[in-house]
Protein backbone atom coordinates (compact mmCIF):
# COMPACT_ATOMS: atom_id res chain seq x y z
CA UNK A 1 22.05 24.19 -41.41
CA UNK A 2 18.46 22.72 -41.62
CA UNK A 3 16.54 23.10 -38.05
CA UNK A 4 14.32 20.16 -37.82
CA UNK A 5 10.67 19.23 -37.29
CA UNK A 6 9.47 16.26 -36.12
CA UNK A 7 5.72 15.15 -37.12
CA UNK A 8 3.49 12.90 -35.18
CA UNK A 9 0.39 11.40 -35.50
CA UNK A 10 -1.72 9.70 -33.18
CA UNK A 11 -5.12 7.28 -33.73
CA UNK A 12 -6.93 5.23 -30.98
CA UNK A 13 -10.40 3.75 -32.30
CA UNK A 14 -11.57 1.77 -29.64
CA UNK A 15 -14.95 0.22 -30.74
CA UNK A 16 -17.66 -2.13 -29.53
CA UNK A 17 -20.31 -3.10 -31.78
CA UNK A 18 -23.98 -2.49 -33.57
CA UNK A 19 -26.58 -2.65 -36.41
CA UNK A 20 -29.20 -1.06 -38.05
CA UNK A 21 -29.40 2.64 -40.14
CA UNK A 22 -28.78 5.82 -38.94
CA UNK A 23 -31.38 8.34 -37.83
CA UNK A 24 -29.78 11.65 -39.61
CA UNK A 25 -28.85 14.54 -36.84
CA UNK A 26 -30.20 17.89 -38.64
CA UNK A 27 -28.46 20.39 -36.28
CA UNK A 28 -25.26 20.70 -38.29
CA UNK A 29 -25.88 23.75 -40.93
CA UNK A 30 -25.63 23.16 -44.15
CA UNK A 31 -22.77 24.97 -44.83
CA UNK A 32 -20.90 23.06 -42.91
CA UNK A 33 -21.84 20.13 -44.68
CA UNK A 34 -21.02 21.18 -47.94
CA UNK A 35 -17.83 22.70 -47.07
CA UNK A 36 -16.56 19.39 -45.27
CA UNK A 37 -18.21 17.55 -47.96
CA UNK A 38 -15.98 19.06 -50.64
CA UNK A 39 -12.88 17.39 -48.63
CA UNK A 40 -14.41 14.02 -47.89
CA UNK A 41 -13.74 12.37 -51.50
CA UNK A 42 -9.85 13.13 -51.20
CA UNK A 43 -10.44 11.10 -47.70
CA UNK A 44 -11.65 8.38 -49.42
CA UNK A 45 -8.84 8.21 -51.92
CA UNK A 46 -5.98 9.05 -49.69
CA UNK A 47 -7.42 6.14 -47.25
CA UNK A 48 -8.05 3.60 -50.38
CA UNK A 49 -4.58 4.37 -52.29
CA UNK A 50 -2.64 4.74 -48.41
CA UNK A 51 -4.27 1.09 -47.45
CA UNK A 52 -2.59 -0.24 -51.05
CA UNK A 53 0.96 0.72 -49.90
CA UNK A 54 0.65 -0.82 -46.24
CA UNK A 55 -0.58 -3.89 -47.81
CA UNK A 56 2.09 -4.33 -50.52
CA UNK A 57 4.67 -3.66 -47.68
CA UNK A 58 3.22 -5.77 -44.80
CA UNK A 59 1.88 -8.57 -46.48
CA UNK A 60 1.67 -11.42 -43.58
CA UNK A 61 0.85 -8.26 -40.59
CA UNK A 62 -2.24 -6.58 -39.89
CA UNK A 63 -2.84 -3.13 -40.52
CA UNK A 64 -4.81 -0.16 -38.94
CA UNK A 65 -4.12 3.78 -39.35
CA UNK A 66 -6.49 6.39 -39.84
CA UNK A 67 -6.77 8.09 -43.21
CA UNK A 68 -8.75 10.94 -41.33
CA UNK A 69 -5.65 11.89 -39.21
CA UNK A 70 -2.91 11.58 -41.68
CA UNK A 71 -4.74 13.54 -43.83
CA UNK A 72 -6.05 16.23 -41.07
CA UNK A 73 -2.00 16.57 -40.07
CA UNK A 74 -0.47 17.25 -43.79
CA UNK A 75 -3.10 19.80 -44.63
CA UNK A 76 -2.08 21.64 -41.52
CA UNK A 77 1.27 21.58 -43.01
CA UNK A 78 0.08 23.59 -46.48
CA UNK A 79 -0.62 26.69 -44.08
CA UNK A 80 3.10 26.73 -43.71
CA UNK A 81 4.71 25.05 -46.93
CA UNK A 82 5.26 27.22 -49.94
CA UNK A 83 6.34 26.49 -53.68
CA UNK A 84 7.52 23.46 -54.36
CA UNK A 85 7.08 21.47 -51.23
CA UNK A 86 3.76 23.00 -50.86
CA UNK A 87 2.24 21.93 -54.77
CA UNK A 88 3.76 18.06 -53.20
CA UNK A 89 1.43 18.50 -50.39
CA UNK A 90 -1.38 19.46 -52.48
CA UNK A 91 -0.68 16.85 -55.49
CA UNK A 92 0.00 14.11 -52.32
CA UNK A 93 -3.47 15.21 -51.28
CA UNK A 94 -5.03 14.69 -54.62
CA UNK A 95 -6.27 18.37 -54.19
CA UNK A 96 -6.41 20.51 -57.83
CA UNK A 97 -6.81 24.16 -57.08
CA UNK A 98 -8.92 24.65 -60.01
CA UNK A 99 -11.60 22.83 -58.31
CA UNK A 100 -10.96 23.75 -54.70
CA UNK A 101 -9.92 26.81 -53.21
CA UNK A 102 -6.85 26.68 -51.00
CA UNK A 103 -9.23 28.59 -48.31
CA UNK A 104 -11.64 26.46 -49.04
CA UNK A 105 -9.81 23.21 -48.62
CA UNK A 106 -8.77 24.41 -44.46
CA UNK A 107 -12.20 25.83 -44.12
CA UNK A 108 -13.61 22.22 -44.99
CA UNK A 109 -11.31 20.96 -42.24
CA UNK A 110 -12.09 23.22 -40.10
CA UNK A 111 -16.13 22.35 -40.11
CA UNK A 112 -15.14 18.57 -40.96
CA UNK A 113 -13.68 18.88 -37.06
CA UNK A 114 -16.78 20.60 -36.21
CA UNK A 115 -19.38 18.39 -37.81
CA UNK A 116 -17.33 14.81 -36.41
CA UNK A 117 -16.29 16.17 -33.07
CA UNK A 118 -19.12 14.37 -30.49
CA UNK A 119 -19.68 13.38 -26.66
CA UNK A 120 -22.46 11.40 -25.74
CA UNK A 121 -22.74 8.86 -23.39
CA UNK A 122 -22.42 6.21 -25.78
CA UNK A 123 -20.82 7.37 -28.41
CA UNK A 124 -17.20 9.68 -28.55
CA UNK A 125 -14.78 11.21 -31.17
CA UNK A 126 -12.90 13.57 -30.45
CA UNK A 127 -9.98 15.19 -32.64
CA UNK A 128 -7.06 17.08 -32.24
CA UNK A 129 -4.05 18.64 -33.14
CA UNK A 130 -1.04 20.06 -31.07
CA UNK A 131 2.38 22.28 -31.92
CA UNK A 132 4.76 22.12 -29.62
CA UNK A 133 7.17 25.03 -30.47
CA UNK A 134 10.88 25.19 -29.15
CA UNK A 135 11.11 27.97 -26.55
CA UNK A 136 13.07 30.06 -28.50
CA UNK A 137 11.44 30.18 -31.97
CA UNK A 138 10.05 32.56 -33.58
CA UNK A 139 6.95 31.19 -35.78
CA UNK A 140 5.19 33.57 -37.92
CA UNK A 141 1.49 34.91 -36.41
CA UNK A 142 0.32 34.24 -39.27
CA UNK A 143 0.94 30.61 -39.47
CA UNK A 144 -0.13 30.47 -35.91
CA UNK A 145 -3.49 32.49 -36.23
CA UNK A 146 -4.35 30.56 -39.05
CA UNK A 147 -3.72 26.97 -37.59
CA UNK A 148 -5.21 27.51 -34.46
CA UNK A 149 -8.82 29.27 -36.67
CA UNK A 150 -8.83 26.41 -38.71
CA UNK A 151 -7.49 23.24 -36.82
CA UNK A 152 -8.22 24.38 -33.74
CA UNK A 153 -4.35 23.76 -32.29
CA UNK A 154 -3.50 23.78 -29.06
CA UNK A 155 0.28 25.63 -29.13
CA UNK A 156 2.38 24.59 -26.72
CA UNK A 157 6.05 25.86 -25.83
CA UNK A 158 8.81 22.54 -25.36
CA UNK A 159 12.64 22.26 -24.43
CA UNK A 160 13.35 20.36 -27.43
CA UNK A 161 17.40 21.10 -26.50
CA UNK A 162 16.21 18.58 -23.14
CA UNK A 163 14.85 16.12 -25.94
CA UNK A 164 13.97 13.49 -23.08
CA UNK A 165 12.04 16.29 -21.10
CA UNK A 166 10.26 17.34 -24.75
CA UNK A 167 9.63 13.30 -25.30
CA UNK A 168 7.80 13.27 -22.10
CA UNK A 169 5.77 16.49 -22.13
CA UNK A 170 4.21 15.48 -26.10
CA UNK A 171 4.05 11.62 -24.65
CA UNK A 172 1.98 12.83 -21.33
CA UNK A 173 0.04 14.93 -23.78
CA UNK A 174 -1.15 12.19 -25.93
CA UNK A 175 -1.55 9.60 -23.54
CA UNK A 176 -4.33 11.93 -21.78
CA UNK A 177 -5.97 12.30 -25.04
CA UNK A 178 -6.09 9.47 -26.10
CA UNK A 179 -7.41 7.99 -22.61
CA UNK A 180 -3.93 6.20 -22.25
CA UNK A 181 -3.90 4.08 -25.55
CA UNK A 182 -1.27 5.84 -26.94
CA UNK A 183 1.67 5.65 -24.72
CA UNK A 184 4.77 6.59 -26.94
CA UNK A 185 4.09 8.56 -29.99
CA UNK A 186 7.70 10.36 -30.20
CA UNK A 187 10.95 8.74 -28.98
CA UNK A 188 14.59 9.60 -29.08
CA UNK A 189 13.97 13.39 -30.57
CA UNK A 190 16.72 15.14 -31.99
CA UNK A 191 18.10 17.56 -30.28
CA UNK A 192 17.90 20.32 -33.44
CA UNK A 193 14.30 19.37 -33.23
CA UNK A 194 12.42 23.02 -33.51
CA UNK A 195 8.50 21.89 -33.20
CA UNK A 196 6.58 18.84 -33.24
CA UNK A 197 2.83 18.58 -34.57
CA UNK A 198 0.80 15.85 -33.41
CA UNK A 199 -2.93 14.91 -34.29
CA UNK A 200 -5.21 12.31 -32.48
CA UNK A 201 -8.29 10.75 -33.23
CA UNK A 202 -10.09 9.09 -30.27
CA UNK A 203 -13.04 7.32 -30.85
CA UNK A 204 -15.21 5.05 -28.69
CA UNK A 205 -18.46 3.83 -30.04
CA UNK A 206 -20.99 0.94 -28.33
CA UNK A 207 -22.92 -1.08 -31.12
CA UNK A 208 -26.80 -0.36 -31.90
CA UNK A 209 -26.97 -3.97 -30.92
CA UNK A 210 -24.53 -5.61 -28.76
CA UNK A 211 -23.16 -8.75 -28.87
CA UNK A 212 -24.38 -10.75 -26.12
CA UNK A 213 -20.85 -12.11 -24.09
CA UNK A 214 -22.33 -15.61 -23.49
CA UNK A 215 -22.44 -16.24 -27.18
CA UNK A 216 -18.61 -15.94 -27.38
CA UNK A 217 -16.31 -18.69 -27.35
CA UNK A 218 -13.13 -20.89 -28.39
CA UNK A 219 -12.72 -20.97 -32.43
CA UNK A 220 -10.37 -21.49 -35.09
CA UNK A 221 -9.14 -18.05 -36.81
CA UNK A 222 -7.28 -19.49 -39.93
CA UNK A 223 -4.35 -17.05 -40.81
CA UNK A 224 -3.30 -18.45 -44.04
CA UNK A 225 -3.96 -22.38 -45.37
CA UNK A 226 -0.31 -22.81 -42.69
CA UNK A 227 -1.34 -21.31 -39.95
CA UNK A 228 -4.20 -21.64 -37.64
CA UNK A 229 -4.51 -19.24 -34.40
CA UNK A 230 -7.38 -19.53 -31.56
CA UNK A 231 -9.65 -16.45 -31.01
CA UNK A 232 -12.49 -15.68 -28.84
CA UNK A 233 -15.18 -15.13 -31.70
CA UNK A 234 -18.25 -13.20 -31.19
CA UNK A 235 -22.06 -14.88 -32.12
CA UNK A 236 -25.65 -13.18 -33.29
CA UNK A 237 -27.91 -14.14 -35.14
CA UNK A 238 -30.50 -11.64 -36.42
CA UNK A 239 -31.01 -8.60 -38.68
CA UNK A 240 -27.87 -7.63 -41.00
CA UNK A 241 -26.76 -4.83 -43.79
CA UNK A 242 -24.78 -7.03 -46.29
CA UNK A 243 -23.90 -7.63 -49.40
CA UNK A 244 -22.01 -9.86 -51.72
CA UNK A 245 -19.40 -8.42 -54.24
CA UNK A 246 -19.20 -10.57 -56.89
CA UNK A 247 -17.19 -8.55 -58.96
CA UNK A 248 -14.49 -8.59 -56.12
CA UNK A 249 -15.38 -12.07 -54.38
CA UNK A 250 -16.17 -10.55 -51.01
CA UNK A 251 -18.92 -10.20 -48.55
CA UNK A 252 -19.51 -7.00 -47.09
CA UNK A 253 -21.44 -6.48 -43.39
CA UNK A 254 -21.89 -3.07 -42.26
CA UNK A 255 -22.70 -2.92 -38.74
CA UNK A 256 -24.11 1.04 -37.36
CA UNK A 257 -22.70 2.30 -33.74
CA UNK A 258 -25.26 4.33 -31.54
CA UNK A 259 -24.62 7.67 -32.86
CA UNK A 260 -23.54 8.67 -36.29
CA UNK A 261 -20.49 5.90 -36.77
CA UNK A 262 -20.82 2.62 -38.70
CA UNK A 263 -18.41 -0.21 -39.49
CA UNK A 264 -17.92 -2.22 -42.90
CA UNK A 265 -16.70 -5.77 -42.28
CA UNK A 266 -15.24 -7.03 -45.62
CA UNK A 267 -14.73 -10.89 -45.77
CA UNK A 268 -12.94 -11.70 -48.99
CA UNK A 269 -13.30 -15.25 -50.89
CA UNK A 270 -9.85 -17.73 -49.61
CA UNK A 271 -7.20 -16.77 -52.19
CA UNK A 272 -8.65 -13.36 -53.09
CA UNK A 273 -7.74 -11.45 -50.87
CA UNK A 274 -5.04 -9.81 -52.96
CA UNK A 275 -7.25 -8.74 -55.53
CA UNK A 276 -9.27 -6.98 -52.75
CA UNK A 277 -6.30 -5.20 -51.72
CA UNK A 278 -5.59 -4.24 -55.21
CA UNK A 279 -9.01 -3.05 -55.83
CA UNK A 280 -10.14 -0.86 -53.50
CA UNK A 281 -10.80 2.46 -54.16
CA UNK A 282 -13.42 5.35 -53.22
CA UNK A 283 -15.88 3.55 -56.21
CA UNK A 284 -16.11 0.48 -54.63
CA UNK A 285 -16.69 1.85 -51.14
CA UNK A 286 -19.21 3.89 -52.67
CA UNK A 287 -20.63 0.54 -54.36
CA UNK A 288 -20.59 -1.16 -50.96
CA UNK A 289 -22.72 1.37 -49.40
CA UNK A 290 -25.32 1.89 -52.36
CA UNK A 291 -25.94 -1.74 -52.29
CA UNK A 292 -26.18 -3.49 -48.87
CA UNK A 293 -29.79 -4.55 -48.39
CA UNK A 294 -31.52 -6.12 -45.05
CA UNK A 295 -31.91 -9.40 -44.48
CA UNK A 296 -31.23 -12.09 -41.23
CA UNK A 297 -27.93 -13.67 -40.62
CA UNK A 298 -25.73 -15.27 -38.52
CA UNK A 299 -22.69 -13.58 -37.53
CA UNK A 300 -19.31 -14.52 -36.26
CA UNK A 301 -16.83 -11.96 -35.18
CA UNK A 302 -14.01 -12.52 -33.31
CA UNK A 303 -12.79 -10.00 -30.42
CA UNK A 304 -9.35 -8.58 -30.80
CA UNK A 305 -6.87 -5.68 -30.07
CA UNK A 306 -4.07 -4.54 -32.44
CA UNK A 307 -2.25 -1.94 -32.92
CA UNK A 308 0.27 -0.90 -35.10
CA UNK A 309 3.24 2.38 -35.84
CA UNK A 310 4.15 3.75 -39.04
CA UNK A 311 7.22 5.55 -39.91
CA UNK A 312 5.38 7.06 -43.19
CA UNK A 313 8.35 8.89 -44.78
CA UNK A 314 8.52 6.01 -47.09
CA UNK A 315 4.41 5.74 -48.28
CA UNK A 316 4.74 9.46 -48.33
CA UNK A 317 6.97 9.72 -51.02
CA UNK A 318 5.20 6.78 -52.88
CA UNK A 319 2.40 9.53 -53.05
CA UNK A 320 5.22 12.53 -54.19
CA UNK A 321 5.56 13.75 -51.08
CA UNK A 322 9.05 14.01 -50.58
CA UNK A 323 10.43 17.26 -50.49
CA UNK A 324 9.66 18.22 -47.06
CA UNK A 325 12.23 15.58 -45.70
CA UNK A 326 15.16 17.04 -47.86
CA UNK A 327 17.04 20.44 -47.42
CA UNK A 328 14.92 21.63 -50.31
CA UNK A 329 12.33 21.99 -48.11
CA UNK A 330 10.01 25.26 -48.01
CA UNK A 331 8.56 25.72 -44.67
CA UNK A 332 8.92 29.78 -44.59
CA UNK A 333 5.72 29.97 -44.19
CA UNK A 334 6.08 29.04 -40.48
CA UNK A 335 9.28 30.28 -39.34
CA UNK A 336 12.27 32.43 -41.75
CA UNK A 337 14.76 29.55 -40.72
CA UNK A 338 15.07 27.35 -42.57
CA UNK A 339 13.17 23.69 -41.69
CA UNK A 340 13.02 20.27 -42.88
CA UNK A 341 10.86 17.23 -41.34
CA UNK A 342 12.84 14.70 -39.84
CA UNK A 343 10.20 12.07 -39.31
CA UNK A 344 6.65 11.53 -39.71
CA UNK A 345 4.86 8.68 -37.31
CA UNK A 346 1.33 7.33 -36.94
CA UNK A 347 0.38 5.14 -33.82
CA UNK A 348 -3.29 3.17 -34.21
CA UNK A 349 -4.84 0.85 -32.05
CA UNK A 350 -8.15 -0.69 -32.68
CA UNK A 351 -10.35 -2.67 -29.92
CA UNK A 352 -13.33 -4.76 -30.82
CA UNK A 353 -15.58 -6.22 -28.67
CA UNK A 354 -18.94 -7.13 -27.89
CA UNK A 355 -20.73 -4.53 -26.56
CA UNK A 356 -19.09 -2.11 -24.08
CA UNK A 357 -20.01 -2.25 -19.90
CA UNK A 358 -23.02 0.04 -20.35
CA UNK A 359 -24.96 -1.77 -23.26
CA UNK A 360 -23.92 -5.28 -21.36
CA UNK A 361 -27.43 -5.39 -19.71
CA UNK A 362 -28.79 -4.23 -23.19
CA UNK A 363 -29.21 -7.53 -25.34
CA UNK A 364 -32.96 -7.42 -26.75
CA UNK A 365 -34.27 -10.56 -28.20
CA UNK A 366 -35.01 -9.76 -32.17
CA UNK A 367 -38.33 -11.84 -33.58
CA UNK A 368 -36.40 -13.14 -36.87
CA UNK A 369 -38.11 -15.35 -39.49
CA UNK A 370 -37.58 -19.01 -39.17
CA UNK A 371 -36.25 -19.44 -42.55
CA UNK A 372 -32.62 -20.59 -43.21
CA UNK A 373 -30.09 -17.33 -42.30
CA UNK A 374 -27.38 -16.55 -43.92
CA UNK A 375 -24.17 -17.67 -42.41
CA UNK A 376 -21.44 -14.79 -42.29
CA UNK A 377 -18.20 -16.33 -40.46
CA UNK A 378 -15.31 -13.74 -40.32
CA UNK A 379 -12.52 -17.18 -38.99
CA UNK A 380 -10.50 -15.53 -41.86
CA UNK A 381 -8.56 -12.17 -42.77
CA UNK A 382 -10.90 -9.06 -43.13
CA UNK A 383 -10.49 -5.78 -43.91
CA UNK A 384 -13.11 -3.29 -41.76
CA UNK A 385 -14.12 0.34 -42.54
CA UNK A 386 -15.00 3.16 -40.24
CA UNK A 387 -17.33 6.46 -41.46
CA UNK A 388 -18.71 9.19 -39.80
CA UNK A 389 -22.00 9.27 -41.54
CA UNK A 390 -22.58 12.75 -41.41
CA UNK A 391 -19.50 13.81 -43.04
CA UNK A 392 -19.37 10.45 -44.81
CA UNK A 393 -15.44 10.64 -43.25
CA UNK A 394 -12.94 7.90 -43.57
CA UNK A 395 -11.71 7.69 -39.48
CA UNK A 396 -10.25 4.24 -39.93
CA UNK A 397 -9.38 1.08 -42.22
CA UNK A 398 -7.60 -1.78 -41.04
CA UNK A 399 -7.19 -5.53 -42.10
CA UNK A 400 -7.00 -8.31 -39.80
CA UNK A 401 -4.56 -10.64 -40.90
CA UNK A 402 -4.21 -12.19 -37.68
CA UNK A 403 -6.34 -11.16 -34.02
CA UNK A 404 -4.00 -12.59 -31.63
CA UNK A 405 -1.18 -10.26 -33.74
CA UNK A 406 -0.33 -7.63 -31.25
């Protein structure tokens, strides 16, 4: 009989905002950089072609997950998969081993975690991963060496046959992580259940230039041309990044965190919002970010707090990924019994606000030209964009159907 692993995944962005371009930090090597630069592309696309499932399957709900931890998570898995299930990984992963080295692809990660992991005062990401091994097992040394040199995992040993007391110990472990945003990221466990692996992202960042809280009030979000929902919506006026995709009938407004984070707002036309969906891809986030230019505008965000689970067996095997939920399943890299995945869930939740308690004192006055700005009014669905700038890494994408959505 198949023993059973259970596969978790667990995102909090919490954000509050900014503007302006990013001072480059030079103390990374440049090794590092090339070596987490070879991954970042098959970020991008995994996050672009991930985002086009969710959207086709949750049309009218909002959507948040991070590519970056999804991704992190199933190439942990390759140090233990082997033939078939393992070339599903890879192909899932859009990796081709002529190009990339499989060493090469968990070294990447492994100064990817390096290069992103921060804490400043203003500005935090931090990112993890965790096995939780049943008492009993007997994992190879090899698998564990290996994941703990390259994903720096923390292994911990769990009485999965007491699958409340195993819910609570991975639960407890998370929540701390994540600063308690993430309060249940595994639920009634299986009592075959042989190890659970878990990744978080947690990142806080305060915006370059806050949002000053007396400039937010009362407005109209409209949801669809049906349905019209009341948000608190955020105001400046002053110096912007933007740009306006014809081509795709969108405006884009990328606005930087303190530290090496930004954030792409994308405000599609009424009615083409669809065609967004459908279209984006690692070129046209590339296009985005070649082309924003300067210039002043006015600015309306509204605040809001969603969150969202997956159960991603389903998008998984949209991208092949399938075998590692069947009794085909090659895990002997990890353990000589035989394993399957039972279930693989992501947990997001993404804040936005104005500024943050520590920049609230913070809101400089900006000498702007008197001429006419541009008016930039997100009272409609939006998809938004986190990077890392260094790494140029995909942490989050989400669209905001509706803010008051919980």
């Amino acid at each position: 009989m198949n023993r059973i692993i259970h596969l978790c995944l667990a995102l909090i962005v919490f954000s509050l905002v900014s503007h302006g371009h990013h001072d480059v930090d030079h103390h990374h090597n440049h090794h590092d950089l090339q070596t987490a630069i070879k991954i970042q592309s098959n970020i991008a696309h995994f996050a672009t072609e991930f985002y086009k499932i969710l959207s086709a399957r949750s049309q009218d709900k909002n959507i948040v997950f991070s590519p970056c931890s999804i991704f992190i998570l199933l190439s942990a898995l390759l140090l233990g998969s082997k033939s078939n299930t393992h070339a599903e990984i890879l192909k899932g992963l859009d990796f081709n081993l002529t190009h990339i080295q499989e060493d090469e692809i968990h070294q990447g990660f492994h100064d990817l975690l390096h290069l992103l992991t921060h804490s400043e005062k203003d500005f935090k990401l931090d990112i993890g991963q965790d096995l939780f091994l049943k008492e009993d097992i007997q994992p190879l040394q090899t698998f564990l060496d290996k994941i703990k040199e390259f994903y720096d995992a923390e292994i911990q040993a769990a009485k999965f046959q007491e699958p409340k007391e195993a819910e609570k110990q991975i639960n407890d472990y998370m929540k701390q992580k994540t600063n308690g945003k993430i309060v249940e990221i595994v639920k009634d466990l299986d009592p075959e259940t042989v190890f659970v692996l878990t990744n978080y992202i947690f990142f806080k960042g305060n915006w370059k230039t806050p949002f000053d809280s007396k400039l937010t009030w009362q407005e109209d979000f409209f949801v669809d041309h049906n349905t019209t929902v009341k948000v608190q919506m955020m105001h400046r006026t002053g110096w912007f990044y933007s740009y306006f995709d014809s081509q795709l009938s969108c405006r884009v407004l990328q606005i930087d965190y303190n530290g090496t984070a930004t954030t792409f707002f994308v405000l599609p036309d009424p009615k083409k919002e669809k065609e967004l969906d459908e279209a984006l891809s690692i070129n046209t986030l590339t296009k985005w970010a070649q082309n924003v230019h300067r210039g002043v505008a006015m600015v309306s965000i509204p605040k809001f707090s969603i969150s969202a689970t997956y159960s991603l067996k389903e998008p998984l095997s949209q991208l092949g990924i399938t075998e590692i939920f069947t009794d085909h399943a090659d895990f002997s890299g990890v353990t000589r019994q035989p394993l399957k995945l039972s279930k693989v869930t992501h947990k997001a939740v993404l804040t936005v606000d104005e500024s943050g308690t520590e920049a609230a004192g913070a809101t400089a006055a900006e000498g702007i030209p008197m001429s006419l700005p541009l008016n930039i009014n997100f009272n409609r669905p939006f998809i938004l964009v986190i990077f890392e700038t260094m790494a140029n890494a995909t942490l989050l994408l989400a669209k905001i159907k509706n803010p008051i959505q919980l």
